[in-house]
N, C-alpha and C. Protein backbone atom coordinates (compact mmCIF):
# COMPACT_ATOMS: atom_id res chain seq x y z
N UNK A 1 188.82 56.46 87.21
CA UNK A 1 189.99 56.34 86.36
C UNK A 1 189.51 56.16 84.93
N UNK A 2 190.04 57.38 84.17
CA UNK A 2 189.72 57.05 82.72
C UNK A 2 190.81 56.88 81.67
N UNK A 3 191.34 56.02 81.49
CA UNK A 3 192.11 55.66 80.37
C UNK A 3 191.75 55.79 78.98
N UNK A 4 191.98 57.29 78.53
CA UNK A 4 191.59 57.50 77.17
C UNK A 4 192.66 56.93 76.01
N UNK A 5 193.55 56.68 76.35
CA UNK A 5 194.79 56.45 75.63
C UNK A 5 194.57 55.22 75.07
N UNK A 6 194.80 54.35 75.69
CA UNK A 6 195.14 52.59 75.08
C UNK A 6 193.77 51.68 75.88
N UNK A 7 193.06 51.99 76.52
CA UNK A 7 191.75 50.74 76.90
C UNK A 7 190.65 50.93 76.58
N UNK A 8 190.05 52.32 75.82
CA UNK A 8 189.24 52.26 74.69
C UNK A 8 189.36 51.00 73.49
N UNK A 9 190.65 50.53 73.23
CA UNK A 9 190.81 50.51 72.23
C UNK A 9 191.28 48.73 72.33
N UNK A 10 191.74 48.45 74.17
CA UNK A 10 191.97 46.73 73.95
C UNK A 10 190.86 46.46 75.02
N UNK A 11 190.33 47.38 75.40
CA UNK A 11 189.09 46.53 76.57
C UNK A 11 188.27 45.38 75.98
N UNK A 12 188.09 45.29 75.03
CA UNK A 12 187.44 44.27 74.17
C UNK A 12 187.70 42.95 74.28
N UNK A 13 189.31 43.02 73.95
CA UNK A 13 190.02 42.04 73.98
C UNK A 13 189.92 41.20 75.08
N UNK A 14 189.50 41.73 76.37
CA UNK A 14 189.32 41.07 77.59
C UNK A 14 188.16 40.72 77.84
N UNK A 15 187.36 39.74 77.81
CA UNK A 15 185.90 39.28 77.93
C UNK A 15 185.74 39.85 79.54
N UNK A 16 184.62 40.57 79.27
CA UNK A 16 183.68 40.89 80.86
C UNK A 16 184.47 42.10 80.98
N UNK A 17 185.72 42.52 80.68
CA UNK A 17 186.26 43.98 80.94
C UNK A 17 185.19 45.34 80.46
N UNK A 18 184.72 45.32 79.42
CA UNK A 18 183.77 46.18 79.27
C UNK A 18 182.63 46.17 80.11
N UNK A 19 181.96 45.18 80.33
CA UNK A 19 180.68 45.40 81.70
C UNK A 19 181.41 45.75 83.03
N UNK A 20 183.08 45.47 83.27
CA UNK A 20 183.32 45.42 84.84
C UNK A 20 183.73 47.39 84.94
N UNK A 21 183.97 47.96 83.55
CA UNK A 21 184.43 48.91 83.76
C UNK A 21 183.41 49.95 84.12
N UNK A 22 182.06 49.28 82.87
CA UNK A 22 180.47 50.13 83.18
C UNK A 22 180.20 50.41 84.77
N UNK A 23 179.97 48.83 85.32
CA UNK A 23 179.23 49.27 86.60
C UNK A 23 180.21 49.06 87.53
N UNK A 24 181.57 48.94 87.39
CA UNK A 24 182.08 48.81 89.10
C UNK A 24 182.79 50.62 89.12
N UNK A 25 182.15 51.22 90.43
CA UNK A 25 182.91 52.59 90.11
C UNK A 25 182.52 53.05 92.08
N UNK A 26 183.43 54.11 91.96
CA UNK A 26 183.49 54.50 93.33
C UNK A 26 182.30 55.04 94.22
N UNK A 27 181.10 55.20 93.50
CA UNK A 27 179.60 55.90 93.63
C UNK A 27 178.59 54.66 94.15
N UNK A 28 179.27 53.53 93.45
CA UNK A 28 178.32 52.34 93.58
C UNK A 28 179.28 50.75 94.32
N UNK A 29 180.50 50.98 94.55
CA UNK A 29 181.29 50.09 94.89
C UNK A 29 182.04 50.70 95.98
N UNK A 30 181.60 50.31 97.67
CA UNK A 30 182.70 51.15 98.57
C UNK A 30 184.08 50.42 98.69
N UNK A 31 184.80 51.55 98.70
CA UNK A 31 186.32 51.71 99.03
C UNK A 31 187.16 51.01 97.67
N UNK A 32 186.14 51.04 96.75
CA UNK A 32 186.84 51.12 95.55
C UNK A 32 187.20 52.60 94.66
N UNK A 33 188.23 52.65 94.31
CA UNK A 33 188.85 54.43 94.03
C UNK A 33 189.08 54.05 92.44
N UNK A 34 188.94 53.02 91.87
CA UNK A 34 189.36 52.84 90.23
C UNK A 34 189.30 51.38 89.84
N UNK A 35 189.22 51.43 88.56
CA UNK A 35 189.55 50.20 87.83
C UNK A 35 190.07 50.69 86.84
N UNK A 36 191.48 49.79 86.05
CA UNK A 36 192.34 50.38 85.13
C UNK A 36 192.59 48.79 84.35
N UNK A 37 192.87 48.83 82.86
CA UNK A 37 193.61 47.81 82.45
C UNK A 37 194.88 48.12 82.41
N UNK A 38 195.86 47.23 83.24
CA UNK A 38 197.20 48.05 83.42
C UNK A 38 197.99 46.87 82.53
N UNK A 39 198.67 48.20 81.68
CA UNK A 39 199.70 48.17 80.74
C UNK A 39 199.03 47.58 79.61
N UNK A 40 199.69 47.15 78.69
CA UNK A 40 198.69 46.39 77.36
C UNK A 40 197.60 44.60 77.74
N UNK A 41 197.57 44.93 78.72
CA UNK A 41 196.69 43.60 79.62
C UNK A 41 197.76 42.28 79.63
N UNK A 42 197.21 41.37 80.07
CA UNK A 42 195.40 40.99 79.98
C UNK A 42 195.35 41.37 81.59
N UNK A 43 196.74 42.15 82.25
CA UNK A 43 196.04 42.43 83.44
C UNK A 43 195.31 43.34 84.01
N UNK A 44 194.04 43.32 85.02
CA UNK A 44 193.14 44.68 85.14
C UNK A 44 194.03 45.15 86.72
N UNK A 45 194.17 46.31 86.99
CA UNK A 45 194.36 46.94 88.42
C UNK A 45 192.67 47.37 88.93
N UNK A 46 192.69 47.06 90.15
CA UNK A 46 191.52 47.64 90.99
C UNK A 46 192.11 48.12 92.18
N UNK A 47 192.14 49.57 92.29
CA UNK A 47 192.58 50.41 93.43
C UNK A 47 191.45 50.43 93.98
N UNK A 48 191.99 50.46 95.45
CA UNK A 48 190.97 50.21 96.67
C UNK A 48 191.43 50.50 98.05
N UNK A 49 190.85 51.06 98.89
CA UNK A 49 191.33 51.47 100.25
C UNK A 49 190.15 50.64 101.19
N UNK A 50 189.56 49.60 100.64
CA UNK A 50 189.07 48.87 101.78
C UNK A 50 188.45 47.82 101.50
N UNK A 51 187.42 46.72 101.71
CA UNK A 51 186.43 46.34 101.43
C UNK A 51 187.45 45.20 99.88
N UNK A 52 188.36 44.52 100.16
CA UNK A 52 189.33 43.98 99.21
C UNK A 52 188.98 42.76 98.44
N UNK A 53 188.24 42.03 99.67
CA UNK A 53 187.91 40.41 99.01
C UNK A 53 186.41 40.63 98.19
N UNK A 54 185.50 41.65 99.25
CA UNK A 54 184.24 41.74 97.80
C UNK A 54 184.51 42.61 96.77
N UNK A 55 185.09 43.60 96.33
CA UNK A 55 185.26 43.93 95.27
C UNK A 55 185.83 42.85 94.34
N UNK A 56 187.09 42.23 94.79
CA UNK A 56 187.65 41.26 93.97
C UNK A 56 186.67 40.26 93.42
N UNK A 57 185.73 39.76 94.54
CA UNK A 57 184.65 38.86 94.45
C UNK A 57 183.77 38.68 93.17
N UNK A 58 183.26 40.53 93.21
CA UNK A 58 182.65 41.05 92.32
C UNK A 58 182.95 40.75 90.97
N UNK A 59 184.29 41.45 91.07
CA UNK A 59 184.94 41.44 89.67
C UNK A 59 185.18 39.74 88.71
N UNK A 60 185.48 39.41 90.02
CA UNK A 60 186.00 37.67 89.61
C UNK A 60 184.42 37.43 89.00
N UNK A 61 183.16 37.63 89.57
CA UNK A 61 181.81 36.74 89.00
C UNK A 61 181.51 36.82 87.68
N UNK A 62 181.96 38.58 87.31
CA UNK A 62 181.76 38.85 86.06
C UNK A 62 182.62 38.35 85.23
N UNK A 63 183.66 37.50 85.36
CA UNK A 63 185.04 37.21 84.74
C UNK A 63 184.22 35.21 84.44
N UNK A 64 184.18 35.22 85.79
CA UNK A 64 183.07 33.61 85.83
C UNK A 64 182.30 33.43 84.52
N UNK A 65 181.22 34.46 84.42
CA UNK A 65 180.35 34.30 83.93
C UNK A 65 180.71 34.24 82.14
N UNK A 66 182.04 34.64 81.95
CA UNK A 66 181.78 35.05 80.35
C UNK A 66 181.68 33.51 79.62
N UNK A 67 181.70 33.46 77.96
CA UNK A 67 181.31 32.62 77.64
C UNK A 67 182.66 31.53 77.42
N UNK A 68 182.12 30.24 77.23
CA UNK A 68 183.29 29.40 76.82
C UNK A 68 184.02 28.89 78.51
N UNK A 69 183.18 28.95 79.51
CA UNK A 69 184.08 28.55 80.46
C UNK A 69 184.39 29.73 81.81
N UNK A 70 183.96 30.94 81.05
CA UNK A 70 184.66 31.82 81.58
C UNK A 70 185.85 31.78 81.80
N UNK A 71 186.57 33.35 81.72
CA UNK A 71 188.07 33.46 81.85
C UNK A 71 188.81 33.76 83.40
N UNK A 72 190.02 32.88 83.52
CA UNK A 72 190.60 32.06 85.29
C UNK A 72 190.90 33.54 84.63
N UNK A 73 190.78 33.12 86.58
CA UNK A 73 191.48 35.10 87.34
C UNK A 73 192.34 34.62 88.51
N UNK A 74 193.32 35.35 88.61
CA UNK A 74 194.53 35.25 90.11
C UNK A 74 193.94 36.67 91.06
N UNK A 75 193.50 36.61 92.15
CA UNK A 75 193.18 37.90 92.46
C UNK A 75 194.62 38.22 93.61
N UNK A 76 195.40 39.14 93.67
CA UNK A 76 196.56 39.07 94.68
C UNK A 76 196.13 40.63 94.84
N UNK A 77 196.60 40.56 96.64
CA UNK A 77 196.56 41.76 97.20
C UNK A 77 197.53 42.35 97.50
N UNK A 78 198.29 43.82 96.96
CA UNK A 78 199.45 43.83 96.96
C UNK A 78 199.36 45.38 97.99
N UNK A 79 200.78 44.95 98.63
CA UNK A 79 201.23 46.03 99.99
C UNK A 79 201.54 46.96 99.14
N UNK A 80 201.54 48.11 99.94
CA UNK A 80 202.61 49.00 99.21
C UNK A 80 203.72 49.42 99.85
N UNK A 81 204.96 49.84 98.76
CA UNK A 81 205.80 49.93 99.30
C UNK A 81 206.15 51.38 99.60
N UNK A 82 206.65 51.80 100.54
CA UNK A 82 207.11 52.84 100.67
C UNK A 82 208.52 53.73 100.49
N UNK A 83 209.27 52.75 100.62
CA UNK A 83 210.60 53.64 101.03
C UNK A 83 211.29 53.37 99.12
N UNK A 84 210.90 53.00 98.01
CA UNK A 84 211.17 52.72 96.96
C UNK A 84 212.00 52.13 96.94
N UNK A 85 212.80 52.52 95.51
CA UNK A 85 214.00 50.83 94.94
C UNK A 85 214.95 50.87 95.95
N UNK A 86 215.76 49.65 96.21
CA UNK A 86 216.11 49.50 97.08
C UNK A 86 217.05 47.89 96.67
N UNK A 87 218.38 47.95 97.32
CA UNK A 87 219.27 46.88 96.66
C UNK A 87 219.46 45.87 97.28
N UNK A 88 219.09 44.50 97.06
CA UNK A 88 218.89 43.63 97.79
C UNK A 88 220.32 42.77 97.44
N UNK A 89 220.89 42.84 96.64
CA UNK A 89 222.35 41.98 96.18
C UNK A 89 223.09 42.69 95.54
N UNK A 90 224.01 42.79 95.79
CA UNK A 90 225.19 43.28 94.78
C UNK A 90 226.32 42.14 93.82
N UNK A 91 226.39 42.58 93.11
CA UNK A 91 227.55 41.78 91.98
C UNK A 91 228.55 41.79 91.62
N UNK A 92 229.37 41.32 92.04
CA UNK A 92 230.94 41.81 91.88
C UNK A 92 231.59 41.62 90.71
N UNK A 93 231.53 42.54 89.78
CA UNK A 93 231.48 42.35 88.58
C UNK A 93 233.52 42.03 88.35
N UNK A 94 234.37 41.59 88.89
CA UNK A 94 236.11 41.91 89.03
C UNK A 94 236.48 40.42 88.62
């Protein structure tokens, strides 16, 4: 995944995002398919079809390690959905 658009330009902004983007990649990390900074951050996406808690693992050490404390990470594993939007309440607007 290459984001030429907008994470050239805030990857910075995220300590350890530039080293996690260098070496974590699908050649050298199994059942990892991408790493993305999704939307204007500070959150990163890591697409993956397997192997969930060490990639995350991975990613989290390099996040550990930066300076000042290193920067807290939430790692959540999310389902996907299939059947899309879908209306859980209605409002009776009368």
């Amino acid at each position: 995944m290459e984001d030429r658009v907008h994470q050239p330009y805030r990857m910075h902004l995220i300590p350890g995002l530039p080293e996690i983007l260098a070496n974590f990649n699908p050649d050298n990390t199994p059942g990892l398919l991408g790493i993305c900074l999704s939307g204007a951050g500070p959150t990163i996406l890591a697409l993956a079809i397997d192997n969930f808690d060490d990639i995350a693992a991975k990613i989290r050490a390099v996040f550990d390690r930066q300076p000042d404390g290193g920067v807290e990470t939430v790692y959540e594993l999310l389902d996907i959905v299939s059947e899309g939007a879908t209306c859980i309440e209605t409002v009776d607007n009368e």
